[in-house]
C-alpha atoms as a PDB file:
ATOM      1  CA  UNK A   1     -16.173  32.470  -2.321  1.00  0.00           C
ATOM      2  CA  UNK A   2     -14.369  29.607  -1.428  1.00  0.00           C
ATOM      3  CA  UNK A   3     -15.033  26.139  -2.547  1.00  0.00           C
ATOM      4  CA  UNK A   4     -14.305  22.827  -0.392  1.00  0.00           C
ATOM      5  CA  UNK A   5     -17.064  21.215  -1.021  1.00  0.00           C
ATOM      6  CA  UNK A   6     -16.694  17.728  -2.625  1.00  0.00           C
ATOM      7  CA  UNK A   7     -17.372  17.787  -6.111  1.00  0.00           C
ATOM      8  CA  UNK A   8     -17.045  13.912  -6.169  1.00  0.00           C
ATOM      9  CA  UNK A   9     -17.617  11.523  -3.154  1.00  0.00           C
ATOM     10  CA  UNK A  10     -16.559   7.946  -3.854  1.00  0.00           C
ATOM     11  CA  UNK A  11     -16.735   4.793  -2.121  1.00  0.00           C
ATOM     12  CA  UNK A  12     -14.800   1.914  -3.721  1.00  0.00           C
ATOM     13  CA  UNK A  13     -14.872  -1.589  -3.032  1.00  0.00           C
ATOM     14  CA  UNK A  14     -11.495  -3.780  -2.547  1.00  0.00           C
ATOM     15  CA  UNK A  15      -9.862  -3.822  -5.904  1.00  0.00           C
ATOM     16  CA  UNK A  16     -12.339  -1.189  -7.450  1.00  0.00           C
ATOM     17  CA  UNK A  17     -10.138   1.317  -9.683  1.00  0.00           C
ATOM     18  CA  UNK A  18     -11.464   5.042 -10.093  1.00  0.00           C
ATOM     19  CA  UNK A  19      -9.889   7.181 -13.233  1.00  0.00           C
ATOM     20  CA  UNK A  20     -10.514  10.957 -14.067  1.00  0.00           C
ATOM     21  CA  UNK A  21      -8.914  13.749 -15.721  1.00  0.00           C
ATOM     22  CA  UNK A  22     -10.088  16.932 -13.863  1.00  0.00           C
ATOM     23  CA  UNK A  23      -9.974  20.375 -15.675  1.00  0.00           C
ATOM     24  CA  UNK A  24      -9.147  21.938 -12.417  1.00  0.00           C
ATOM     25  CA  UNK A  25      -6.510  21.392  -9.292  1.00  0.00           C
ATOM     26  CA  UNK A  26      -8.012  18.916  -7.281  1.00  0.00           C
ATOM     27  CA  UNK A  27      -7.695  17.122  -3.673  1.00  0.00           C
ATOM     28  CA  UNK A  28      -8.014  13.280  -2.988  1.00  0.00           C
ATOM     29  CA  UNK A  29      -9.383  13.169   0.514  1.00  0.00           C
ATOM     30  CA  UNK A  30      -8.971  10.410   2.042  1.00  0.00           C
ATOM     31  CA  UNK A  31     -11.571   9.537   4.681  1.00  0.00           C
ATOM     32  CA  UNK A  32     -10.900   5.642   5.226  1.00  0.00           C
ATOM     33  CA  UNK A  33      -9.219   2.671   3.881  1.00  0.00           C
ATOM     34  CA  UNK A  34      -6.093   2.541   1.986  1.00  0.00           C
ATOM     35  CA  UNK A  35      -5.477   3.489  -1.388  1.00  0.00           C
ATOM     36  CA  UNK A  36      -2.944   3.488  -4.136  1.00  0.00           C
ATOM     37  CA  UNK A  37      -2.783   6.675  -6.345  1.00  0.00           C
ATOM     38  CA  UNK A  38      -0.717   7.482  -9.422  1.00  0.00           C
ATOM     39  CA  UNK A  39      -0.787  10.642 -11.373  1.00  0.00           C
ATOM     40  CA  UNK A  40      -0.021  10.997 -14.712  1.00  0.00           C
ATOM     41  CA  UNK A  41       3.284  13.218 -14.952  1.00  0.00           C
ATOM     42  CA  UNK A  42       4.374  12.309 -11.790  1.00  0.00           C
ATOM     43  CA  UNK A  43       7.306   9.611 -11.496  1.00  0.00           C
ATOM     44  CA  UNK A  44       5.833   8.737  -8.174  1.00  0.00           C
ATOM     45  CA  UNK A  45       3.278   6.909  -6.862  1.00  0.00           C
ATOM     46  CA  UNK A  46       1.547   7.486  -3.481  1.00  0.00           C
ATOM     47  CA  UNK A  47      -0.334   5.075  -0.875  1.00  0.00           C
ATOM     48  CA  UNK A  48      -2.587   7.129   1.031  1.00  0.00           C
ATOM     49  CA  UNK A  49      -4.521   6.574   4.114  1.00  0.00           C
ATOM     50  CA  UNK A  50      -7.612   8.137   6.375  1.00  0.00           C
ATOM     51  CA  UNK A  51      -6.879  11.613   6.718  1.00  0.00           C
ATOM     52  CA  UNK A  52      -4.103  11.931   4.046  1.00  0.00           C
ATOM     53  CA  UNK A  53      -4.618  14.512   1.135  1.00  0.00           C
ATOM     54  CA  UNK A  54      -3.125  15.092  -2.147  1.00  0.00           C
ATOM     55  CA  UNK A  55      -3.236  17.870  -4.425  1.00  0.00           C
ATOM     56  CA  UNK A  56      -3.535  16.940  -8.380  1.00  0.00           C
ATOM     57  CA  UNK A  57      -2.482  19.215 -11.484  1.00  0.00           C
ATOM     58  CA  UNK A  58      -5.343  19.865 -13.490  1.00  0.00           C
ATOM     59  CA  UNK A  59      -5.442  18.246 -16.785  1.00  0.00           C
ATOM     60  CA  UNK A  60      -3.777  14.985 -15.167  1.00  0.00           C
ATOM     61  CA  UNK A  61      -5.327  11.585 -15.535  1.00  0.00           C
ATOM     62  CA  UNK A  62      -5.737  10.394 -11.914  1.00  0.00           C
ATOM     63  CA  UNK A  63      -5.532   6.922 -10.985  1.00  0.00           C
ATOM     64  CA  UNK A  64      -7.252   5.392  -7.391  1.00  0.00           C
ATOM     65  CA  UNK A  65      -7.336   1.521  -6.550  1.00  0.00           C
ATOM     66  CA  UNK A  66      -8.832   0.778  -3.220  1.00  0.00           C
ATOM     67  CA  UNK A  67      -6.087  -1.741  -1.474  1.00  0.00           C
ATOM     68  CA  UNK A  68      -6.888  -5.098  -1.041  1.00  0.00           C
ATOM     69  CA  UNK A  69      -6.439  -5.927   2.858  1.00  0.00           C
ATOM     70  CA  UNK A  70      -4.359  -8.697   3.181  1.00  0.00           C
ATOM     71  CA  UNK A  71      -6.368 -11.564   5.316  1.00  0.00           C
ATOM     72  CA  UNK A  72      -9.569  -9.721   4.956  1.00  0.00           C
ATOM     73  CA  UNK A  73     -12.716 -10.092   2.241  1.00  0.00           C
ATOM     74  CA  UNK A  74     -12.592  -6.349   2.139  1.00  0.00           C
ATOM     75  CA  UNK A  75     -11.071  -3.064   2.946  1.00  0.00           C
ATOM     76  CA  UNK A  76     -13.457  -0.615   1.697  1.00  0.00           C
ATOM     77  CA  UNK A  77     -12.265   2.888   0.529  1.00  0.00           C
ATOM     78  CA  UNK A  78     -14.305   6.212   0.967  1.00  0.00           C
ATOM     79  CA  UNK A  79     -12.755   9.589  -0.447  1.00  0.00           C
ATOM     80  CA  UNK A  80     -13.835  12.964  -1.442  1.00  0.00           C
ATOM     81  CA  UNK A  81     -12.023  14.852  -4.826  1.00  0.00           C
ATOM     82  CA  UNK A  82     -12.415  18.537  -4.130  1.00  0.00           C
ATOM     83  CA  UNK A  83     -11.652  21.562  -6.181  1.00  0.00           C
ATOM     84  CA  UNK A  84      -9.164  23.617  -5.845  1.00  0.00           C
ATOM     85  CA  UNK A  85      -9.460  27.047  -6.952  1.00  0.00           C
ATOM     86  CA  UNK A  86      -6.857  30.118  -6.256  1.00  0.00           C
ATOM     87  CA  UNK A  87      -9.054  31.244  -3.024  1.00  0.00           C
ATOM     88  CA  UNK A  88      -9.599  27.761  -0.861  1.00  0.00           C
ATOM     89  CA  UNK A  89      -5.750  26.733  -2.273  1.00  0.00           C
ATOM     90  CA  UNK A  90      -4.859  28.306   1.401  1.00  0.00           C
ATOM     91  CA  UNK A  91      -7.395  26.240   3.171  1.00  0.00           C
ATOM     92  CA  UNK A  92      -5.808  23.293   1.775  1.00  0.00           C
ATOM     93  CA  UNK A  93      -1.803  24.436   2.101  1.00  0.00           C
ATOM     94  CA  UNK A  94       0.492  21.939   4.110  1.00  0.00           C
ATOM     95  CA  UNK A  95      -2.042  19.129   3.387  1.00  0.00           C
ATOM     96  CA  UNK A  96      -0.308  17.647   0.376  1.00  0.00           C
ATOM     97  CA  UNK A  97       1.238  14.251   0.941  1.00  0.00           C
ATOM     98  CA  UNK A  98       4.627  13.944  -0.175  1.00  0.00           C
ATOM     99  CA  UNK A  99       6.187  10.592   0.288  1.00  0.00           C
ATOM    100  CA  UNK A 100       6.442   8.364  -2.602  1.00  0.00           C
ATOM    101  CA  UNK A 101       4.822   4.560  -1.969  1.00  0.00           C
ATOM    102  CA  UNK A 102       8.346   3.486  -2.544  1.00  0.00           C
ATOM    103  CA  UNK A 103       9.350   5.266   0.822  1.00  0.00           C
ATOM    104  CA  UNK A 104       6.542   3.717   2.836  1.00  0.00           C
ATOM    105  CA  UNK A 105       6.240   0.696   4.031  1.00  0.00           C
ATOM    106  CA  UNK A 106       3.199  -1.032   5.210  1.00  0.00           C
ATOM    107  CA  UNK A 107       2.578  -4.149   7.908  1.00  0.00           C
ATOM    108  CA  UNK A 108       1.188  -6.914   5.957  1.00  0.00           C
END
């Protein structure tokens, strides 16, 4: 059987901060807003946007702030964290983001 369904949905305010440690491979879905995300382990950190995914290690602590929007009262972040197991890993190939937040650059 393969698994994609959420096994967390959030929706975090401006600002709001989400931490976990999963005991499994994961995926941050993006599904809007802009968020920052660091992963323990990992010497970069990654700004990720609607549609953007990113595959986590298990047993990393995973870090999530929503972005504040510059000019705006809010910019609201909604995201799914879905398991990863060794048969839906191949539903979820090509989909991991790569670029480091250093390497992007965003309009402010």
């Amino acid at each position: 059987m393969q698994t994609t369904e959420p096994i967390t949905q959030l929706h975090l305010a401006a600002g709001a901060v989400y931490a976990v440690t999963s005991e499994e491979m994961i995926c941050v879905c993006i599904r809007s807003g802009l968020v920052w995300v660091t992963v323990e382990a990992d010497t970069n950190d990654y700004w990720l946007r609607a549609g953007d995914h990113l595959h986590v290690p298990k047993s990393r602590l995973l870090v999530i702030e929503a972005d504040v929007a510059r000019g705006h009262d809010r910019n609201d972040c909604q995201l799914d964290l879905i398991r990863i197991d060794q048969h839906s890993t191949a539903l979820l190939t090509g989909l991991t983001l790569t670029q480091p937040h250093s390497a992007l650059s965003l309009a402010v």
